[in-house]
PDB file of N, CA and C in Angstrom:
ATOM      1  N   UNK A   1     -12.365 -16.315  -1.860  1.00  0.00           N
ATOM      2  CA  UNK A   1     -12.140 -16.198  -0.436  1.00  0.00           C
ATOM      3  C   UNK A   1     -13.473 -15.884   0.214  1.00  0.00           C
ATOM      4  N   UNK A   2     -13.810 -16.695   0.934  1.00  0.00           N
ATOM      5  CA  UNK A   2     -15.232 -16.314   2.364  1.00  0.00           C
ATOM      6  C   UNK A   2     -14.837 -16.133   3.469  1.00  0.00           C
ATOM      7  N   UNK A   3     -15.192 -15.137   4.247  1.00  0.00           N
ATOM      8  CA  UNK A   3     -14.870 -15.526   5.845  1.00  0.00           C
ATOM      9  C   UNK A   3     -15.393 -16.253   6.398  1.00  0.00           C
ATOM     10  N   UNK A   4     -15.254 -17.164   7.850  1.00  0.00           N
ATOM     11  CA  UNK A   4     -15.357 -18.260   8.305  1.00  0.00           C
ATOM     12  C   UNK A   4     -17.019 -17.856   8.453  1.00  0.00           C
ATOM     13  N   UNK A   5     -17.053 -16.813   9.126  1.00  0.00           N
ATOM     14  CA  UNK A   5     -18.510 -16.581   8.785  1.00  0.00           C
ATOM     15  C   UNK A   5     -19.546 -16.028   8.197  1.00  0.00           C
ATOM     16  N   UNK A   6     -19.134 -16.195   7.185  1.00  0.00           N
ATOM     17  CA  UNK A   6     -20.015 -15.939   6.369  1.00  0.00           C
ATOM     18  C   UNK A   6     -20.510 -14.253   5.489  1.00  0.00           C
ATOM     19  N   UNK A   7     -19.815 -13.602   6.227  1.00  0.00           N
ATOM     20  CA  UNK A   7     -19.902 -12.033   5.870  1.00  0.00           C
ATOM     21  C   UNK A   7     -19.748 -11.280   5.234  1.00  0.00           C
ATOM     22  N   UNK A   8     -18.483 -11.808   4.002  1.00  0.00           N
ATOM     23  CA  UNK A   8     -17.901 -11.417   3.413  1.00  0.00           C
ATOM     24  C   UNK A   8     -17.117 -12.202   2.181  1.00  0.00           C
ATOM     25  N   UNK A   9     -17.076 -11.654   1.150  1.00  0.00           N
ATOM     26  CA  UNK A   9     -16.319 -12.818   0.059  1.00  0.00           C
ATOM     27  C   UNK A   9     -15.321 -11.598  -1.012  1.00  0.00           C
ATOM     28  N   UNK A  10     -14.221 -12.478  -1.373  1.00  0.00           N
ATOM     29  CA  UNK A  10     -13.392 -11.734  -1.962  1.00  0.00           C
ATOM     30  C   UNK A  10     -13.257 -12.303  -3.327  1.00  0.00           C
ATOM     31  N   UNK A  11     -13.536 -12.316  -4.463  1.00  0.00           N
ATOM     32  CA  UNK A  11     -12.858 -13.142  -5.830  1.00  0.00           C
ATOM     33  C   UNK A  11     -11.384 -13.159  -5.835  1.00  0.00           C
ATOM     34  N   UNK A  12     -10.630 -13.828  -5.865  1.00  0.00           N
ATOM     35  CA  UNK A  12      -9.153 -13.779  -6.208  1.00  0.00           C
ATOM     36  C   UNK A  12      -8.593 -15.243  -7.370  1.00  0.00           C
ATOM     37  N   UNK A  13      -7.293 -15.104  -7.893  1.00  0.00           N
ATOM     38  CA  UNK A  13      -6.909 -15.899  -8.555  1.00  0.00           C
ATOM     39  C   UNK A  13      -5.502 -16.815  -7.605  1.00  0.00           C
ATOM     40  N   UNK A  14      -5.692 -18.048  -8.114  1.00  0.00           N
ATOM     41  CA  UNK A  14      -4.353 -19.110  -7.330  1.00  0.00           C
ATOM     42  C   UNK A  14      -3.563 -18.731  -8.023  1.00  0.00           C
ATOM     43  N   UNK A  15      -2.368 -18.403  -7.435  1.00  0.00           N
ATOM     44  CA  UNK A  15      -1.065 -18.073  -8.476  1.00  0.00           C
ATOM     45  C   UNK A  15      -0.120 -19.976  -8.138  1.00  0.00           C
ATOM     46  N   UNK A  16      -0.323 -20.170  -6.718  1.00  0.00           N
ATOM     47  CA  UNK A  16       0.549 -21.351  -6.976  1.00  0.00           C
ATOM     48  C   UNK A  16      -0.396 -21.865  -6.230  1.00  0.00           C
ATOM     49  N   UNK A  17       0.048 -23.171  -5.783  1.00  0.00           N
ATOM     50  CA  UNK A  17      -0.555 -24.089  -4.845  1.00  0.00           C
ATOM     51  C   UNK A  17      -0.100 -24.711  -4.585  1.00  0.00           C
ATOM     52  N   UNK A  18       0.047 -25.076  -3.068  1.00  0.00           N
ATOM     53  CA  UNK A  18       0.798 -26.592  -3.132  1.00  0.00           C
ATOM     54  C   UNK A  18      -0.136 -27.278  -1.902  1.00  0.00           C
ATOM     55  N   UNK A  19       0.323 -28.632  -1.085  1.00  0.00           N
ATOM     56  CA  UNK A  19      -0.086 -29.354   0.154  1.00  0.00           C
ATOM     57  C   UNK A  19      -0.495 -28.360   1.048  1.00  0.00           C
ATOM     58  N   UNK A  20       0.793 -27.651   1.384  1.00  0.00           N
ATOM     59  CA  UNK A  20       0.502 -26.688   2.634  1.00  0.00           C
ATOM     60  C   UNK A  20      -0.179 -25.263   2.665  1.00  0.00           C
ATOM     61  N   UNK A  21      -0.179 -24.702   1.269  1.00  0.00           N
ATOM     62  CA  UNK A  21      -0.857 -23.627   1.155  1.00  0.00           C
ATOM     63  C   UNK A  21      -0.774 -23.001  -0.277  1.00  0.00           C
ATOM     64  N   UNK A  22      -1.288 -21.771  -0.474  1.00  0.00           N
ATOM     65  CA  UNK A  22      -1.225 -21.445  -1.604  1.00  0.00           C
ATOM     66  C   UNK A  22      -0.544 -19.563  -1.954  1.00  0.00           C
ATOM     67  N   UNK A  23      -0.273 -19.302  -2.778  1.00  0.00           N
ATOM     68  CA  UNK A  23       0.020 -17.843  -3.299  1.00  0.00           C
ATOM     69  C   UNK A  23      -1.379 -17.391  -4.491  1.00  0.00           C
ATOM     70  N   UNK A  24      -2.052 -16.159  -3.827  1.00  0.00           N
ATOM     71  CA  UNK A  24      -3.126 -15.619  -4.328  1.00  0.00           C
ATOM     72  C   UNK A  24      -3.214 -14.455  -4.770  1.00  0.00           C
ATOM     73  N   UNK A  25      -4.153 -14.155  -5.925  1.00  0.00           N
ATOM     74  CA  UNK A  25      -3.917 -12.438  -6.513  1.00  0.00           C
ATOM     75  C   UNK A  25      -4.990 -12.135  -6.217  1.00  0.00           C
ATOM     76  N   UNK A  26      -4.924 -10.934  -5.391  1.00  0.00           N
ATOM     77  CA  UNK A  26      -6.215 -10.474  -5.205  1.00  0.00           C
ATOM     78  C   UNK A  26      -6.912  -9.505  -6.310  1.00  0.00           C
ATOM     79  N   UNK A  27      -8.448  -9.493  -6.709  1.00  0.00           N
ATOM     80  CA  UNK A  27      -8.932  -8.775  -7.658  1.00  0.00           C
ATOM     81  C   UNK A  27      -9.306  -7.578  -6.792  1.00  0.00           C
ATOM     82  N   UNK A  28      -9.639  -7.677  -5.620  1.00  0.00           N
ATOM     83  CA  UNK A  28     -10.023  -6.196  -4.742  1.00  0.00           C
ATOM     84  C   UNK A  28      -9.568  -6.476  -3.664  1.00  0.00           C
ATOM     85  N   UNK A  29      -9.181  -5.107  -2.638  1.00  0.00           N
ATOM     86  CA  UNK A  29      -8.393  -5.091  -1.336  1.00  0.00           C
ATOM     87  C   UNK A  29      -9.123  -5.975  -1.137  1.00  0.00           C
ATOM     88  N   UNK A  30      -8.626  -6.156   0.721  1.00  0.00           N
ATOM     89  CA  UNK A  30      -9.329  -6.692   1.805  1.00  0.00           C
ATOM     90  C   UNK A  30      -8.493  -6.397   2.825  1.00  0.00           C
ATOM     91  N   UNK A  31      -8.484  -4.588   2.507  1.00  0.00           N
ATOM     92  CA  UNK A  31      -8.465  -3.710   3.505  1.00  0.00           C
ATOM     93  C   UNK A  31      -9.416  -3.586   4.177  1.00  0.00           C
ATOM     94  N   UNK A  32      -9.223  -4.164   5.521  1.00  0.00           N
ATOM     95  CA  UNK A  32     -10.814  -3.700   6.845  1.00  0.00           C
ATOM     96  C   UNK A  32     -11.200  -5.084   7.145  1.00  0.00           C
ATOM     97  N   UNK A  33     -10.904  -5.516   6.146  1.00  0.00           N
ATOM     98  CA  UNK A  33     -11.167  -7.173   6.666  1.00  0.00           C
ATOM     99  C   UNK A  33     -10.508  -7.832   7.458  1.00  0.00           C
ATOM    100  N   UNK A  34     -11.536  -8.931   8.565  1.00  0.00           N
ATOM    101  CA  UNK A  34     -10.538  -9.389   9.374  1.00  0.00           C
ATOM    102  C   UNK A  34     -10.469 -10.879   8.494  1.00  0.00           C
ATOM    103  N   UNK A  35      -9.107 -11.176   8.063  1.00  0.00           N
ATOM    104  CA  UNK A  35      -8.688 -12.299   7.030  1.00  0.00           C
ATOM    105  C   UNK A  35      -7.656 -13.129   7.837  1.00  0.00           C
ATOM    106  N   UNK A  36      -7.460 -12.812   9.320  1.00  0.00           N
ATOM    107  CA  UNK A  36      -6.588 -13.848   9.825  1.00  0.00           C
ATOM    108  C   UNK A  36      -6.992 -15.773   9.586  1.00  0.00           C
ATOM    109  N   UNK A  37      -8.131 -15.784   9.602  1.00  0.00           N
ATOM    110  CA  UNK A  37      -8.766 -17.327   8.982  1.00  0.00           C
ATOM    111  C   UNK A  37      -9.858 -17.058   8.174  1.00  0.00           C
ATOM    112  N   UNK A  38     -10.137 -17.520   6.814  1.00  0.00           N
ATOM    113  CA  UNK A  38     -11.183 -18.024   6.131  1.00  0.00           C
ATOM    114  C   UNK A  38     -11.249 -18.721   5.299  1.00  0.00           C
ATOM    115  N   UNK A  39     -11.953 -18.981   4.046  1.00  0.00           N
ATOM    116  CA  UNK A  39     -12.200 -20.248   3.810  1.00  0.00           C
ATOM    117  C   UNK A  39     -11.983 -19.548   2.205  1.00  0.00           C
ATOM    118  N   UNK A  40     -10.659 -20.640   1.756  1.00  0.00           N
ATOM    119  CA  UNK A  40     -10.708 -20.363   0.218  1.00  0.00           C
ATOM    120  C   UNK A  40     -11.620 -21.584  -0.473  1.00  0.00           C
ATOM    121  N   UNK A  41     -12.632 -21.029  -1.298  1.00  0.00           N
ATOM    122  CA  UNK A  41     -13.370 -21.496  -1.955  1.00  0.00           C
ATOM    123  C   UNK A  41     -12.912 -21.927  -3.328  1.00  0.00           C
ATOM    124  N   UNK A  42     -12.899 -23.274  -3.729  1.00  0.00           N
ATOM    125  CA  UNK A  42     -12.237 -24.216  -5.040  1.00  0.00           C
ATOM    126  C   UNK A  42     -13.052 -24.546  -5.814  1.00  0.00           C
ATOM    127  N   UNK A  43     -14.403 -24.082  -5.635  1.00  0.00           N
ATOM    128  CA  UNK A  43     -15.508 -24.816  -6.591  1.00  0.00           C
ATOM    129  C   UNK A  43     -16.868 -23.727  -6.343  1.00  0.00           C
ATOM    130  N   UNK A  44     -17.175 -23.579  -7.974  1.00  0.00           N
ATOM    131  CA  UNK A  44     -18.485 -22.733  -7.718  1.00  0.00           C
ATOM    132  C   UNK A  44     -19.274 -22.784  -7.363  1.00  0.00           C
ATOM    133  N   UNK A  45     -19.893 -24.173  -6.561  1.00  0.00           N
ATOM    134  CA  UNK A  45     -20.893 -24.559  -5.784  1.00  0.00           C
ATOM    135  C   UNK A  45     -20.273 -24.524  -4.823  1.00  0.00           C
ATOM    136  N   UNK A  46     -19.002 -24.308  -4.198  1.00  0.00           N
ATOM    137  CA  UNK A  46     -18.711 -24.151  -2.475  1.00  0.00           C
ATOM    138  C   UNK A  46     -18.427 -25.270  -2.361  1.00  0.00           C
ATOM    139  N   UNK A  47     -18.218 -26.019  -2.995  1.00  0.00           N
ATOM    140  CA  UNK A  47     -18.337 -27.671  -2.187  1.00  0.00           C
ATOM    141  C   UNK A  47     -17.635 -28.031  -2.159  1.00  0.00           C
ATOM    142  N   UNK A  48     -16.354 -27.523  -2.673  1.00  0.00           N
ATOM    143  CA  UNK A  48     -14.697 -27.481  -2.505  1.00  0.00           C
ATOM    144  C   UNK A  48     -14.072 -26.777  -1.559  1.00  0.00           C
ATOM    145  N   UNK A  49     -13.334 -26.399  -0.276  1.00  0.00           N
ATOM    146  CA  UNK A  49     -12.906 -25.256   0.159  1.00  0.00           C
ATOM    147  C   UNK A  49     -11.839 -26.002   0.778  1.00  0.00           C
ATOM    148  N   UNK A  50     -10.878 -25.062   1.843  1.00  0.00           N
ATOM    149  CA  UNK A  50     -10.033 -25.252   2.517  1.00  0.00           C
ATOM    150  C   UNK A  50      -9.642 -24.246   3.285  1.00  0.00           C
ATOM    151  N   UNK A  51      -9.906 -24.644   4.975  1.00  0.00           N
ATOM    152  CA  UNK A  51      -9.917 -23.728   5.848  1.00  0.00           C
ATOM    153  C   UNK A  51      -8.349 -22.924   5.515  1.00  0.00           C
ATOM    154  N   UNK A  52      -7.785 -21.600   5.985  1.00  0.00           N
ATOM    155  CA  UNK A  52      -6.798 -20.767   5.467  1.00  0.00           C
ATOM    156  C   UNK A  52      -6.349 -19.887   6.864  1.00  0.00           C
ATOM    157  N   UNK A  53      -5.256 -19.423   6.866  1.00  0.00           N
ATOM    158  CA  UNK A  53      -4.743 -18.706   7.918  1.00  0.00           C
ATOM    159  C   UNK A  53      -3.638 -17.765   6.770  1.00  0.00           C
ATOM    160  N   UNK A  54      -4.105 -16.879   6.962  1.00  0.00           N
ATOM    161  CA  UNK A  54      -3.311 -15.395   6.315  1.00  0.00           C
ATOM    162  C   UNK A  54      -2.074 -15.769   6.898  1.00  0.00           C
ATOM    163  N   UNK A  55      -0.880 -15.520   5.759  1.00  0.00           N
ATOM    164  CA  UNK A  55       1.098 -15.972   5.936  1.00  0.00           C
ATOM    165  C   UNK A  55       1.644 -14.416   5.393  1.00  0.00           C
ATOM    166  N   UNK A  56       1.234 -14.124   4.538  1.00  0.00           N
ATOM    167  CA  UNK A  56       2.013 -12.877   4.226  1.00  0.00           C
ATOM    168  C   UNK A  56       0.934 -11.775   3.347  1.00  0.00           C
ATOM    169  N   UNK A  57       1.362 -10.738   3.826  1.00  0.00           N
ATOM    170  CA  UNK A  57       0.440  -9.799   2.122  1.00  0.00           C
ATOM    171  C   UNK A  57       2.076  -9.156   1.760  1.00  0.00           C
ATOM    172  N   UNK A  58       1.508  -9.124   0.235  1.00  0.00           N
ATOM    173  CA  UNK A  58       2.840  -8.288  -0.812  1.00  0.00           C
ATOM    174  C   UNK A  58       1.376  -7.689  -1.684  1.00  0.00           C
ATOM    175  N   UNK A  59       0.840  -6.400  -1.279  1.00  0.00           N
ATOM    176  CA  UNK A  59       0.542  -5.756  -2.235  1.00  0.00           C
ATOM    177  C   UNK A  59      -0.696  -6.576  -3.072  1.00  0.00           C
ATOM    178  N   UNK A  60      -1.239  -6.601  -4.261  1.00  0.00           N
ATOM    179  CA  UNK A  60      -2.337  -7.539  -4.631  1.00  0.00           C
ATOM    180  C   UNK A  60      -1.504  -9.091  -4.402  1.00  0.00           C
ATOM    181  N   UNK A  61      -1.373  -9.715  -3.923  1.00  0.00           N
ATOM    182  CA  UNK A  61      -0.736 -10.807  -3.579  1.00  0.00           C
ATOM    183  C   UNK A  61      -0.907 -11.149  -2.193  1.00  0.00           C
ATOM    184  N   UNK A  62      -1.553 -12.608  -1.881  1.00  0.00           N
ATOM    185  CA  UNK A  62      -0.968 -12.834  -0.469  1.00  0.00           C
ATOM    186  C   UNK A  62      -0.684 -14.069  -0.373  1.00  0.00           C
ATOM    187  N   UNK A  63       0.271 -14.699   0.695  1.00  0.00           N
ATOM    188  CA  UNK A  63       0.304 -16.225   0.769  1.00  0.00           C
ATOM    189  C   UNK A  63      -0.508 -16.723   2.292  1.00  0.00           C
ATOM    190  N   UNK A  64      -1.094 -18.165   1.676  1.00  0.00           N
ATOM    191  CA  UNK A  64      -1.876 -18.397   2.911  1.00  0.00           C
ATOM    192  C   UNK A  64      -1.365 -19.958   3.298  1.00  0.00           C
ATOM    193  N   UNK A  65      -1.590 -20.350   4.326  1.00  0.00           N
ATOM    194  CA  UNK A  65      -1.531 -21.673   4.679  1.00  0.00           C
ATOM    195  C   UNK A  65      -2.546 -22.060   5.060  1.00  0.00           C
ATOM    196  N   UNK A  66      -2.290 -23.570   4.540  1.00  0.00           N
ATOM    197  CA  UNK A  66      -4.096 -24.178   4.744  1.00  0.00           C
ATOM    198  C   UNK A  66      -4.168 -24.883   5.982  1.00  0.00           C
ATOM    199  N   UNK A  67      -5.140 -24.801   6.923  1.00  0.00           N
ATOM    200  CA  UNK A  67      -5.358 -25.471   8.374  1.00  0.00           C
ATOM    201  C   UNK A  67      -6.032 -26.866   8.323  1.00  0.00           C
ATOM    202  N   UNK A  68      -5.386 -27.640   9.043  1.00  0.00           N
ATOM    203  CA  UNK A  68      -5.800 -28.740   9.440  1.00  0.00           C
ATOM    204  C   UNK A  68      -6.803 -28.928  10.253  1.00  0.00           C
ATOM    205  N   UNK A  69      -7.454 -29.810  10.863  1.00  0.00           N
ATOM    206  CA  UNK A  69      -8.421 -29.899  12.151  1.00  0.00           C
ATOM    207  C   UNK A  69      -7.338 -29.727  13.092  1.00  0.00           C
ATOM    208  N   UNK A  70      -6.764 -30.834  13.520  1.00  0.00           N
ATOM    209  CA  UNK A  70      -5.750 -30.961  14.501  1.00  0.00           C
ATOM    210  C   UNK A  70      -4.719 -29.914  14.930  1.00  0.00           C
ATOM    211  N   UNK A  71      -4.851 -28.835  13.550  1.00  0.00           N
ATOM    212  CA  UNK A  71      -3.854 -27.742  13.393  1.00  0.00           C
ATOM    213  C   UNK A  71      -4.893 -26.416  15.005  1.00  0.00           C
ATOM    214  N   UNK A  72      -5.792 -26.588  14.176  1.00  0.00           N
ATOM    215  CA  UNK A  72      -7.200 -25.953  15.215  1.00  0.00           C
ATOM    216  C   UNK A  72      -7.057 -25.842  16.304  1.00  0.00           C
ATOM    217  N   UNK A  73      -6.947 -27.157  17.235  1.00  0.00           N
ATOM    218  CA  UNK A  73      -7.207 -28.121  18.007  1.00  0.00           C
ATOM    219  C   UNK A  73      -5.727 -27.861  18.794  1.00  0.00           C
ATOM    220  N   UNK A  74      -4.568 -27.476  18.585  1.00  0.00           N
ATOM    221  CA  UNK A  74      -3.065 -27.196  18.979  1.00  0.00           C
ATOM    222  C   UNK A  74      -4.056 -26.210  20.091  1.00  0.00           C
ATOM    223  N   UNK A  75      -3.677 -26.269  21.533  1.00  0.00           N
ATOM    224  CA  UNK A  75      -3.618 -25.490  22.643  1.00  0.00           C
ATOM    225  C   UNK A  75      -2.676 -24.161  22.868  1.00  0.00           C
ATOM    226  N   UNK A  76      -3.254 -23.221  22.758  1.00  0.00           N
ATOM    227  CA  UNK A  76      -2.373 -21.621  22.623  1.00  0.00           C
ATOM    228  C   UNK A  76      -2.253 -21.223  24.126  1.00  0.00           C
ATOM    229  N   UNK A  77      -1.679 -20.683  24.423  1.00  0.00           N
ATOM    230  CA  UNK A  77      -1.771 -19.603  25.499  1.00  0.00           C
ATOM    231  C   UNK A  77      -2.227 -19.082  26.156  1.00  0.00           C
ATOM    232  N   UNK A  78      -3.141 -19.344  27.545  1.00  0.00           N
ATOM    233  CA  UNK A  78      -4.286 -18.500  27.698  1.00  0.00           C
ATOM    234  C   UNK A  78      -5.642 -19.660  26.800  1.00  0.00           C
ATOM    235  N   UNK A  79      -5.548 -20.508  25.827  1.00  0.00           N
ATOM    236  CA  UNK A  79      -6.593 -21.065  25.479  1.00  0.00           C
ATOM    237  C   UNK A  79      -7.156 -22.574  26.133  1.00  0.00           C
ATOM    238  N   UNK A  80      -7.535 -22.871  26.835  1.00  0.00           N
ATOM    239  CA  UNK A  80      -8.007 -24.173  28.052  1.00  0.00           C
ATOM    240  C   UNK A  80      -8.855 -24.657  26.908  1.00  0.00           C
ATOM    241  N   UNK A  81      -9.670 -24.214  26.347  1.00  0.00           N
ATOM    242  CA  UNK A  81     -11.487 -24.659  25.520  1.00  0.00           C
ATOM    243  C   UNK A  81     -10.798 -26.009  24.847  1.00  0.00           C
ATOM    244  N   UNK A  82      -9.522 -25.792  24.417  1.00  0.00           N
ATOM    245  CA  UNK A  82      -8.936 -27.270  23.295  1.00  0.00           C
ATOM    246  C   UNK A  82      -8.772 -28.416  24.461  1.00  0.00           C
ATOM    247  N   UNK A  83      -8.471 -28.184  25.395  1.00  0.00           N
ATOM    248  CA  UNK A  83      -8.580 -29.629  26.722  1.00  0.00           C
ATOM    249  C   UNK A  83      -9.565 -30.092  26.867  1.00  0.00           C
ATOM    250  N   UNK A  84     -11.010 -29.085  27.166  1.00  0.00           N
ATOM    251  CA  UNK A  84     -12.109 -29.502  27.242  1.00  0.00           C
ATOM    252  C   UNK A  84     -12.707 -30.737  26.404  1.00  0.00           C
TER     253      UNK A  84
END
């Protein structure tokens, strides 16, 4: 796990995986961390990843779903910048 920018990295293991996202064991918290999006890393050169949006924590365990561009790009509330 990396955050989007760059600040921070977590080691963890894939427990499942699928299309839409995955179930992960974490080896250390990531208590304090802000983990609402980052980037799970698939390859030890980085050159694998897939942007992520935090779905649940259970304890060393969490499930994430993986983001699309277009997923990004969905217009929120209060957010205009995606019309632009």
């Amino acid at each position: 796990m990396m955050a989007i920018d760059g600040t921070w990295r977590r080691r963890c293991a894939v427990k499942t995986i699928s299309e839409a996202g995955a179930r992960l064991v974490l080896e250390v918290s990531i208590e304090g961390l802000s983990v609402t999006e980052f980037f799970l890393v698939l390859s030890s050169t980085g050159l694998a990843y897939r942007r992520c949006e935090l779905d649940c924590v259970n304890g060393a365990e969490i499930t994430v779903k993986f983001l699309r561009a277009r997923d990004r790009l969905k217009v929120r509330p209060g957010n205009r910048s995606a019309l632009a």
